[in-house]
C-alpha atoms as a PDB file:
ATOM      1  CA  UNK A   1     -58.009  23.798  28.344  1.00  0.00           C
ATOM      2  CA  UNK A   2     -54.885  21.996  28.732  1.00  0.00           C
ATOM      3  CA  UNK A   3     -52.162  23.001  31.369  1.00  0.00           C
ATOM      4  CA  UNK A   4     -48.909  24.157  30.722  1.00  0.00           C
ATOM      5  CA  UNK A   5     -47.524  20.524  31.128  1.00  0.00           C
ATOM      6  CA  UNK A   6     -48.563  19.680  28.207  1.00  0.00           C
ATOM      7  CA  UNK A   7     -46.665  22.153  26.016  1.00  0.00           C
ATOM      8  CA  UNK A   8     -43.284  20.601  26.926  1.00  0.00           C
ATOM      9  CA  UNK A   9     -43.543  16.975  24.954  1.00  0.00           C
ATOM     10  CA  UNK A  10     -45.171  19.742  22.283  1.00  0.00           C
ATOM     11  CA  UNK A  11     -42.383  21.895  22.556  1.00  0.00           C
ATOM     12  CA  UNK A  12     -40.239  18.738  22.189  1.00  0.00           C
ATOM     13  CA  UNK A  13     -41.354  17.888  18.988  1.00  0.00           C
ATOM     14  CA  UNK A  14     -41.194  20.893  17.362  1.00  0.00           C
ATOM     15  CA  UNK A  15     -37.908  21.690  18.699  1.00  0.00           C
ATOM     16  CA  UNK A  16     -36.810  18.484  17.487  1.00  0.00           C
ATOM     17  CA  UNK A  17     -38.054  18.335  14.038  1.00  0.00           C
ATOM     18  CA  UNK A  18     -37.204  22.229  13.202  1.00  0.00           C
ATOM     19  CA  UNK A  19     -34.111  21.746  14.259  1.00  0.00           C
ATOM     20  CA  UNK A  20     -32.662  18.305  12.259  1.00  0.00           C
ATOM     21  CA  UNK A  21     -34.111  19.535   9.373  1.00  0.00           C
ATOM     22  CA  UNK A  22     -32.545  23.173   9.750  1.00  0.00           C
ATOM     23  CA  UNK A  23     -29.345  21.460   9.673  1.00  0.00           C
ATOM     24  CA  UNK A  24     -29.973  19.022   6.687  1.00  0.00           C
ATOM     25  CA  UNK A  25     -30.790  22.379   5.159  1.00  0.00           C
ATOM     26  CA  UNK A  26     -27.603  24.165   6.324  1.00  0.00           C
ATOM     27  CA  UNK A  27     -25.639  21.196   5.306  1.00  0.00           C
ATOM     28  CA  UNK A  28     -26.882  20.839   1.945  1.00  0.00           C
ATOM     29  CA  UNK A  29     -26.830  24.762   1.247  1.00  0.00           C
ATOM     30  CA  UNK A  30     -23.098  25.013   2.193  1.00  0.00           C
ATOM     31  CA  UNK A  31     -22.103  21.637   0.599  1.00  0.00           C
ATOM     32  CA  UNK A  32     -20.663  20.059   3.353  1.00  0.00           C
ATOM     33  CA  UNK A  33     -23.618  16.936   2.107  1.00  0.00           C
ATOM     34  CA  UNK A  34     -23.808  16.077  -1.704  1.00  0.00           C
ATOM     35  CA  UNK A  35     -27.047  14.691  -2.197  1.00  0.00           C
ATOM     36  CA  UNK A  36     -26.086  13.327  -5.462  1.00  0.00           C
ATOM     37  CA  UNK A  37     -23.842  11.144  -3.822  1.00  0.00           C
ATOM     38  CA  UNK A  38     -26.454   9.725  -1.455  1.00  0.00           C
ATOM     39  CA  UNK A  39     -28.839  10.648   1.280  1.00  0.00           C
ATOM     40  CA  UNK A  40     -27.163  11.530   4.229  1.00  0.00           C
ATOM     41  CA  UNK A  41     -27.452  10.352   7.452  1.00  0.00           C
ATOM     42  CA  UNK A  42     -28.638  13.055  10.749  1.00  0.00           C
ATOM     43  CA  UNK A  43     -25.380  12.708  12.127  1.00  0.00           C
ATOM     44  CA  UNK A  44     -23.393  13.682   8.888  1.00  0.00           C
ATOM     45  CA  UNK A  45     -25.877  16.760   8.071  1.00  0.00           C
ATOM     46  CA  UNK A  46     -24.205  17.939  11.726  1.00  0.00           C
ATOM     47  CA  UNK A  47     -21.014  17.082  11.297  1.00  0.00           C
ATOM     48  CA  UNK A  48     -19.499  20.465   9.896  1.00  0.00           C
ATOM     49  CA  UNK A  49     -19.440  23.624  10.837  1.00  0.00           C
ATOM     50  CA  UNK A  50     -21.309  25.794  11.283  1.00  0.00           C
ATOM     51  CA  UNK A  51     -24.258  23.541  11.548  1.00  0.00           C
ATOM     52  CA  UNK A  52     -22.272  21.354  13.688  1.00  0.00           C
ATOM     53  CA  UNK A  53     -22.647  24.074  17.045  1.00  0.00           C
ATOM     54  CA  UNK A  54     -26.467  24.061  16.566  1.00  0.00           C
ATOM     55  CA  UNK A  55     -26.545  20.169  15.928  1.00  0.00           C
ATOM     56  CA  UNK A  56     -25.096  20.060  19.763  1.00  0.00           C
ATOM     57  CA  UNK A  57     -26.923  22.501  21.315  1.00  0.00           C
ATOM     58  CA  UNK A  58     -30.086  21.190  19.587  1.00  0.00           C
ATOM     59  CA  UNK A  59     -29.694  17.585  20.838  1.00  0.00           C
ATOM     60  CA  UNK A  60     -28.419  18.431  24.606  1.00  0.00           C
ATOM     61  CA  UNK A  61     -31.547  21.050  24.991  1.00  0.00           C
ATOM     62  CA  UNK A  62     -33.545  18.062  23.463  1.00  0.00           C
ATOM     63  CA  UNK A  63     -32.029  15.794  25.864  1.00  0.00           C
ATOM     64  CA  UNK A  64     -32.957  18.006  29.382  1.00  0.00           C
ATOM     65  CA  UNK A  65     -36.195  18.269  28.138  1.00  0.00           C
ATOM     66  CA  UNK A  66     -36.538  14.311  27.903  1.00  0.00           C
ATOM     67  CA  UNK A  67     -35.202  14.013  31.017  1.00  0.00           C
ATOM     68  CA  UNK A  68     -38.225  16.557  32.290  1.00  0.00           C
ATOM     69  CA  UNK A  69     -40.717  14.427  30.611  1.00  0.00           C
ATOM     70  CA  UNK A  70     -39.390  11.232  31.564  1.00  0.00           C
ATOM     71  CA  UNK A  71     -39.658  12.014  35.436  1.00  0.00           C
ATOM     72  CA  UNK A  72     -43.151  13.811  34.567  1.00  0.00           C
ATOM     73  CA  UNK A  73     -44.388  10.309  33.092  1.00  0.00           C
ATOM     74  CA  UNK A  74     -42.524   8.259  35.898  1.00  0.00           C
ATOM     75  CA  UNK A  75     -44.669  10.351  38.607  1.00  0.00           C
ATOM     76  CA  UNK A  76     -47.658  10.078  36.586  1.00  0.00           C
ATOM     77  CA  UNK A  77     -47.316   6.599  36.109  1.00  0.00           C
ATOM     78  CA  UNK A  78     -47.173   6.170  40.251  1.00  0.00           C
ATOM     79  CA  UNK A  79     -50.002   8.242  40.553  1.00  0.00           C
ATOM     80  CA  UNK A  80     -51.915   5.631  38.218  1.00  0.00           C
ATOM     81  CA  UNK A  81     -50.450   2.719  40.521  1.00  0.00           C
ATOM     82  CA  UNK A  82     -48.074   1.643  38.459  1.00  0.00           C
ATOM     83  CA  UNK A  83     -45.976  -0.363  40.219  1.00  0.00           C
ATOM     84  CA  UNK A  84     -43.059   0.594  41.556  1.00  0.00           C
ATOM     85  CA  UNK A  85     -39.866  -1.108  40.354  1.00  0.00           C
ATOM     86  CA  UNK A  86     -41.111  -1.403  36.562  1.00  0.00           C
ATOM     87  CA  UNK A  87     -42.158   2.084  36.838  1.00  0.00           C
ATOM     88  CA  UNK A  88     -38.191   2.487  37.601  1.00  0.00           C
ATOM     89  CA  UNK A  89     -37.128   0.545  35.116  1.00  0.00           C
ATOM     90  CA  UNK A  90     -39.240   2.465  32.233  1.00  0.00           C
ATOM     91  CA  UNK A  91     -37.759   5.605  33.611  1.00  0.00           C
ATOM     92  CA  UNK A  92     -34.807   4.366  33.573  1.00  0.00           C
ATOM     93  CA  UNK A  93     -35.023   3.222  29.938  1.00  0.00           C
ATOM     94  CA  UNK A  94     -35.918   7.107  29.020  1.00  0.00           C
ATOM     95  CA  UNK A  95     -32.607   8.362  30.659  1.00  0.00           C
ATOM     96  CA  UNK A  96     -30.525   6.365  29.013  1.00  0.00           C
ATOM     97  CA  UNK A  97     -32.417   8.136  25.919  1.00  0.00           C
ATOM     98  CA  UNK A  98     -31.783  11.184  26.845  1.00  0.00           C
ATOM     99  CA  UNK A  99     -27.691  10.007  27.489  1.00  0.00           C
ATOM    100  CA  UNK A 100     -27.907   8.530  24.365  1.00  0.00           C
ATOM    101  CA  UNK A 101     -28.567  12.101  22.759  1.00  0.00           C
ATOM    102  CA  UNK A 102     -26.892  13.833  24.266  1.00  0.00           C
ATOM    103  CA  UNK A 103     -23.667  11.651  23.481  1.00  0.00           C
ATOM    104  CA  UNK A 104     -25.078  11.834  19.803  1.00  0.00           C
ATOM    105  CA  UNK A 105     -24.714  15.721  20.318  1.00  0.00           C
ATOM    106  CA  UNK A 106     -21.437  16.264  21.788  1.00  0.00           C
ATOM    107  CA  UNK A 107     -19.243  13.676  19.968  1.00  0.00           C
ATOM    108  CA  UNK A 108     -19.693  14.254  16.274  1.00  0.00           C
ATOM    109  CA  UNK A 109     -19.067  11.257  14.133  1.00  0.00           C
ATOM    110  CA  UNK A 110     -16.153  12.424  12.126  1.00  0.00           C
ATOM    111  CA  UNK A 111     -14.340  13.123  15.710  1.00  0.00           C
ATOM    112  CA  UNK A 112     -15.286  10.212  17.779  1.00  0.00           C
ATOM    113  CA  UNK A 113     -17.002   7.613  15.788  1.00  0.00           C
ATOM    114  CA  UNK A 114     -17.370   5.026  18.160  1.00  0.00           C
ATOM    115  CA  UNK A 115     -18.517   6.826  21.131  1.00  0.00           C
ATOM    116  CA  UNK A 116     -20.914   8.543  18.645  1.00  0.00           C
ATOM    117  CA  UNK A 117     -22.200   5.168  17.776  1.00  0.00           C
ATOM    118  CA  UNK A 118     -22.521   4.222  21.114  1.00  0.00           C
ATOM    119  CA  UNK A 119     -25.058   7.068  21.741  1.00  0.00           C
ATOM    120  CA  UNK A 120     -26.520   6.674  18.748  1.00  0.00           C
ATOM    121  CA  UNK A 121     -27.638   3.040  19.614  1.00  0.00           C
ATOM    122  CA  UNK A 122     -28.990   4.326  23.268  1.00  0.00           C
ATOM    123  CA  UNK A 123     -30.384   6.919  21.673  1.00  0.00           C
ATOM    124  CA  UNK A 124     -32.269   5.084  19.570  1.00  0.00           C
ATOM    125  CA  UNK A 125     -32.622   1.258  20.711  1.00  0.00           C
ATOM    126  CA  UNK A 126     -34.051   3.118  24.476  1.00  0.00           C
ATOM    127  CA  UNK A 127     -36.335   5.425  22.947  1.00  0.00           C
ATOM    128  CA  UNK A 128     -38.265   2.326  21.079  1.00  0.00           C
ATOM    129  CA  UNK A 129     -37.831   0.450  24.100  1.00  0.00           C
ATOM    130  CA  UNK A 130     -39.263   3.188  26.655  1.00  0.00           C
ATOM    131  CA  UNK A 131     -42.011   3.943  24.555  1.00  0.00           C
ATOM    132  CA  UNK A 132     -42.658  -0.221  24.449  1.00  0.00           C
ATOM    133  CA  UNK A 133     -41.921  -0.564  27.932  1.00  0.00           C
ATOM    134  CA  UNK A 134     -45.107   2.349  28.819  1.00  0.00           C
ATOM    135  CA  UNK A 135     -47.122   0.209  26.037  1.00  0.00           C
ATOM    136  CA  UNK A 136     -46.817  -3.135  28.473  1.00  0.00           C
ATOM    137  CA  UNK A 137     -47.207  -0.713  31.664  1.00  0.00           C
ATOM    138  CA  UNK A 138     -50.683   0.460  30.560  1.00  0.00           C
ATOM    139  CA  UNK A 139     -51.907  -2.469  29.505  1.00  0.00           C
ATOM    140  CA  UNK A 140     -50.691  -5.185  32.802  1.00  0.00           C
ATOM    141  CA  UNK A 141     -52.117  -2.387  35.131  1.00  0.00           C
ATOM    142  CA  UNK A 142     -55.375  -0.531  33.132  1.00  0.00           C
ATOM    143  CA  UNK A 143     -55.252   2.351  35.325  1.00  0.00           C
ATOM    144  CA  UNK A 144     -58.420   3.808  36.041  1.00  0.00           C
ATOM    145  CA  UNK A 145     -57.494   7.536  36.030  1.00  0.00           C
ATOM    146  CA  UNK A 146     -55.720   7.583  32.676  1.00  0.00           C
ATOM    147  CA  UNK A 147     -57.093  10.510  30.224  1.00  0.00           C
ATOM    148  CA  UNK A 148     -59.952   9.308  27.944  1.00  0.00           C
ATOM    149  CA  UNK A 149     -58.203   9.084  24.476  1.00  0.00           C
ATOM    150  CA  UNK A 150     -59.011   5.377  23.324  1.00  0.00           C
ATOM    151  CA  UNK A 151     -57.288   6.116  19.878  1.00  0.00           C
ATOM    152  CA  UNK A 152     -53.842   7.169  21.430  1.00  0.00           C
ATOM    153  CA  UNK A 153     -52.741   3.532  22.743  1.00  0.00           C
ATOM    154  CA  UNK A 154     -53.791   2.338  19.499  1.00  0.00           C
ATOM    155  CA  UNK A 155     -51.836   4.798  17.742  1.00  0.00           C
ATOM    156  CA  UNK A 156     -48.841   4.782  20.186  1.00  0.00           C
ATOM    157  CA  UNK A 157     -49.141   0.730  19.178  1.00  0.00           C
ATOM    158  CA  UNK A 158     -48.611   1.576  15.453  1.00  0.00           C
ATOM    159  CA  UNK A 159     -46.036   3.985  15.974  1.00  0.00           C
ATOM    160  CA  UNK A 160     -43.956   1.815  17.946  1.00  0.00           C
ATOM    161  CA  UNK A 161     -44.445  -1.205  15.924  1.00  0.00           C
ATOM    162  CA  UNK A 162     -43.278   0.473  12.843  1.00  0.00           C
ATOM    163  CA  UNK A 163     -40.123   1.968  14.523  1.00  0.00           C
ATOM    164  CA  UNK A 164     -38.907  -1.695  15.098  1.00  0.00           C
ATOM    165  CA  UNK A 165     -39.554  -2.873  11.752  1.00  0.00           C
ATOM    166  CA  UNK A 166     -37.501   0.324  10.518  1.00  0.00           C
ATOM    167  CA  UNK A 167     -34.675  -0.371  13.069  1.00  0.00           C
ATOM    168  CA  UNK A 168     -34.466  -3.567  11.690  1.00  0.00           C
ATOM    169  CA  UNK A 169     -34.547  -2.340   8.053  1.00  0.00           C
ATOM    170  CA  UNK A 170     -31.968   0.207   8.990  1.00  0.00           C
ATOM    171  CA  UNK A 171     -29.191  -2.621  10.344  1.00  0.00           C
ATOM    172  CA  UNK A 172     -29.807  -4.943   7.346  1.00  0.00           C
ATOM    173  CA  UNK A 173     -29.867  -2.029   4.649  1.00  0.00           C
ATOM    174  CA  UNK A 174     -26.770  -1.045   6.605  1.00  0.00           C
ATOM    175  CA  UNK A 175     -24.687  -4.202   6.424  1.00  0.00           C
ATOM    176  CA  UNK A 176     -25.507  -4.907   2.209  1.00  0.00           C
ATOM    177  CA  UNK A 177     -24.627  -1.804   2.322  1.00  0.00           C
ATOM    178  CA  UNK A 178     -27.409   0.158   0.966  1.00  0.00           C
ATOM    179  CA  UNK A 179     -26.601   3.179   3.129  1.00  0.00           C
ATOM    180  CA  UNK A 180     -28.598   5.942   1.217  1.00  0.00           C
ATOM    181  CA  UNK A 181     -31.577   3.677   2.341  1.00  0.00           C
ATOM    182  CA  UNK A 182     -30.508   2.927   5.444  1.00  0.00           C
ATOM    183  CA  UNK A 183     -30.039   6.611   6.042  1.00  0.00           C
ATOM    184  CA  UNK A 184     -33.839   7.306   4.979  1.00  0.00           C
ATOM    185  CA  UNK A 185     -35.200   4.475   7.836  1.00  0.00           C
ATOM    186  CA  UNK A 186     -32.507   6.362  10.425  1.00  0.00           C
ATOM    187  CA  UNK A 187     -34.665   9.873   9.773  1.00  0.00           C
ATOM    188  CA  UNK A 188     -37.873   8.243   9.491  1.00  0.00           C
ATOM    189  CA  UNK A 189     -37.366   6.971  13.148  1.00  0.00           C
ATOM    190  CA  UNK A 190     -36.384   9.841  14.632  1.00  0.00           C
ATOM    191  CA  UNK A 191     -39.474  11.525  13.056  1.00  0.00           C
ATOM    192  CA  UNK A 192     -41.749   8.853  14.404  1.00  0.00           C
ATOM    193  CA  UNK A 193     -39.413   9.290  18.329  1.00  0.00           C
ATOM    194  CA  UNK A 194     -40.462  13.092  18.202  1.00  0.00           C
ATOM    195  CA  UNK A 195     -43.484  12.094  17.419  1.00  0.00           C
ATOM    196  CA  UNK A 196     -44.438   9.717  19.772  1.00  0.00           C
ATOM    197  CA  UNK A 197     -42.970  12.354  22.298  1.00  0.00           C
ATOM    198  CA  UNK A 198     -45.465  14.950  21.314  1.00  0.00           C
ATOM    199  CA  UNK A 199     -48.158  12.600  21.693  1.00  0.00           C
ATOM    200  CA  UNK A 200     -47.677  12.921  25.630  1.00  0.00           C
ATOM    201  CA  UNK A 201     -49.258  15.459  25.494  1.00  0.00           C
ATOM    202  CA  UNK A 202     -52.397  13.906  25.579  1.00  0.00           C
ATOM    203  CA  UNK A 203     -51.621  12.813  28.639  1.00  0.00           C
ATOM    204  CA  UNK A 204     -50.199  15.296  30.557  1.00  0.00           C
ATOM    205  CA  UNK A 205     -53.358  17.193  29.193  1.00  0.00           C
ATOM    206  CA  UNK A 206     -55.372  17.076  32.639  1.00  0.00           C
ATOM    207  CA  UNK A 207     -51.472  17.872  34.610  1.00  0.00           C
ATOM    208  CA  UNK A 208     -51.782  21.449  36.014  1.00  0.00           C
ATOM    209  CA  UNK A 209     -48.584  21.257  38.322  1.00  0.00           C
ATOM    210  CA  UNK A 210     -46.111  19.530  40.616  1.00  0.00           C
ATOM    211  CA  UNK A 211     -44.641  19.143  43.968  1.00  0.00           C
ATOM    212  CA  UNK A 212     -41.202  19.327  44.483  1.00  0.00           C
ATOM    213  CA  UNK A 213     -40.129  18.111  47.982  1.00  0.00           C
ATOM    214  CA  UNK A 214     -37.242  16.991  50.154  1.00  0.00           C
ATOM    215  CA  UNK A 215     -36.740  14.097  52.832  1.00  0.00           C
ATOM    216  CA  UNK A 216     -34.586  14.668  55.325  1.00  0.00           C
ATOM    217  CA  UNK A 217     -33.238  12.248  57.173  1.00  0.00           C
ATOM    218  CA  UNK A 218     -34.638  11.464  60.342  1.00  0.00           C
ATOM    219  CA  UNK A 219     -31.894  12.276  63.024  1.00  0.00           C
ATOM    220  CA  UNK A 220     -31.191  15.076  61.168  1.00  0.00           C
ATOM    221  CA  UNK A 221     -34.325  17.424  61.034  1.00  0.00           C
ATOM    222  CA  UNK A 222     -37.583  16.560  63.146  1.00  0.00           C
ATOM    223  CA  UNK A 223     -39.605  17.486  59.925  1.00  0.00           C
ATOM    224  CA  UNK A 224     -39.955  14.933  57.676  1.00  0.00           C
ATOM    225  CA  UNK A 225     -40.327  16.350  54.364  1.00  0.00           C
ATOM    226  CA  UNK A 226     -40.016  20.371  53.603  1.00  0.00           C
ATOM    227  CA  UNK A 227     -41.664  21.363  50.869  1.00  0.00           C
ATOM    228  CA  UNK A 228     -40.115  23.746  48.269  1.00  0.00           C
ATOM    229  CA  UNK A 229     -41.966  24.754  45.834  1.00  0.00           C
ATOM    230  CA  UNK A 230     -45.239  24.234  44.260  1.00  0.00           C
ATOM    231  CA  UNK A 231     -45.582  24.925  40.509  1.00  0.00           C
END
């Protein structure tokens, strides 16, 4: 049976998908998108009012819960012997994912365009590349203890690969401009984000809980570490 762990990249998914498409919905139900003009992009379905308050709270609950899973993996990873600076580095990657949405969320393109561009592109360019980045991991240091799924690296593989050939369809359909196109690659690799998000899962499938510790500093407290709380 899995642990509870394992619900949150689940959860994330879910959460995720539901809720973009609940606002393309909205959007398109109270006009504020005219799909005979063209397909919209995620950002202009949560534009407007009303849908615009659940687009932000939708993408800066998405973005704690990255966070969550990002230090999850990073602790994981260092439990696999992952070494320790690229292990930093990849979790570093996912928090500038989860900036980048929640930048996405709070400044809506028809108010601040460029800083909602700029979150976009973290958003988007540091999800493909911390899901890459893990790829490389796993492979340079074949850890021993990893979950026995042979098809998920495989899969994550695919997943990935396909997200950079639709980022790069997306900037050149963008630039012709074809945006109705470029538009459909923009939701097709979020889809394939969430997804690739749920599918850590499978590894945090054999998690049952955490540690959560403090150092203190030596001349401070002749304890070196008090523990908290053990979940």
């Amino acid at each position: 049976m899995w642990g509870y762990l394992a619900l949150l990249p689940i959860f994330l998914a879910v959460w995720s998908m539901a809720g973009v498409w609940t606002v393309f919905a909205l959007a398109v139900s109270n006009k504020s998108v005219n799909l005979t003009d063209g397909f919209p992009y995620i950002s202009y379905c949560g534009s407007f009012p009303p849908q615009s308050c659940i687009f932000g709270q939708l993408l800066n609950v998405g973005a704690a819960m990255v966070i969550w899973i990002c230090i999850l993996r990073y602790v994981q990873f260092r439990e696999w012997g992952v070494p320790k600076f690229p292990n930093q580095l990849c979790l570093g990657i996912g928090l500038l994912c989860a900036l980048g949405v929640s930048i996405v969320g709070n400044f809506q393109q028809t108010n601040e365009p460029l800083t909602h561009r700029l979150g976009s592109f973290l958003a988007f360019v540091a999800g493909v590349a911390y899901f890459w980045t893990q790829l490389v991991l796993l492979y340079l240091t074949k850890p021993q203890t990893q979950p026995g799924a042979p098809w998920i690296e495989a899969l994550r593989l695919l997943l990935c690969g396909a997200c950079t050939v639709l980022m790069v369809t997306m900037a050149v359909l963008y630039l012709w401009p074809l945006r109705s196109a470029a538009a459909v690659c923009e939701w097709s690799i979020a889809m394939i984000l969430f997804a690739l998000f749920g599918l850590l899962a499978v590894d945090f499938s054999q998690l049952s809980g955490f540690v959560v510790s403090l150092r203190s500093r030596p001349d401070s407290c002749p304890q070196s570490a008090t523990h908290l709380t053990s979940l």
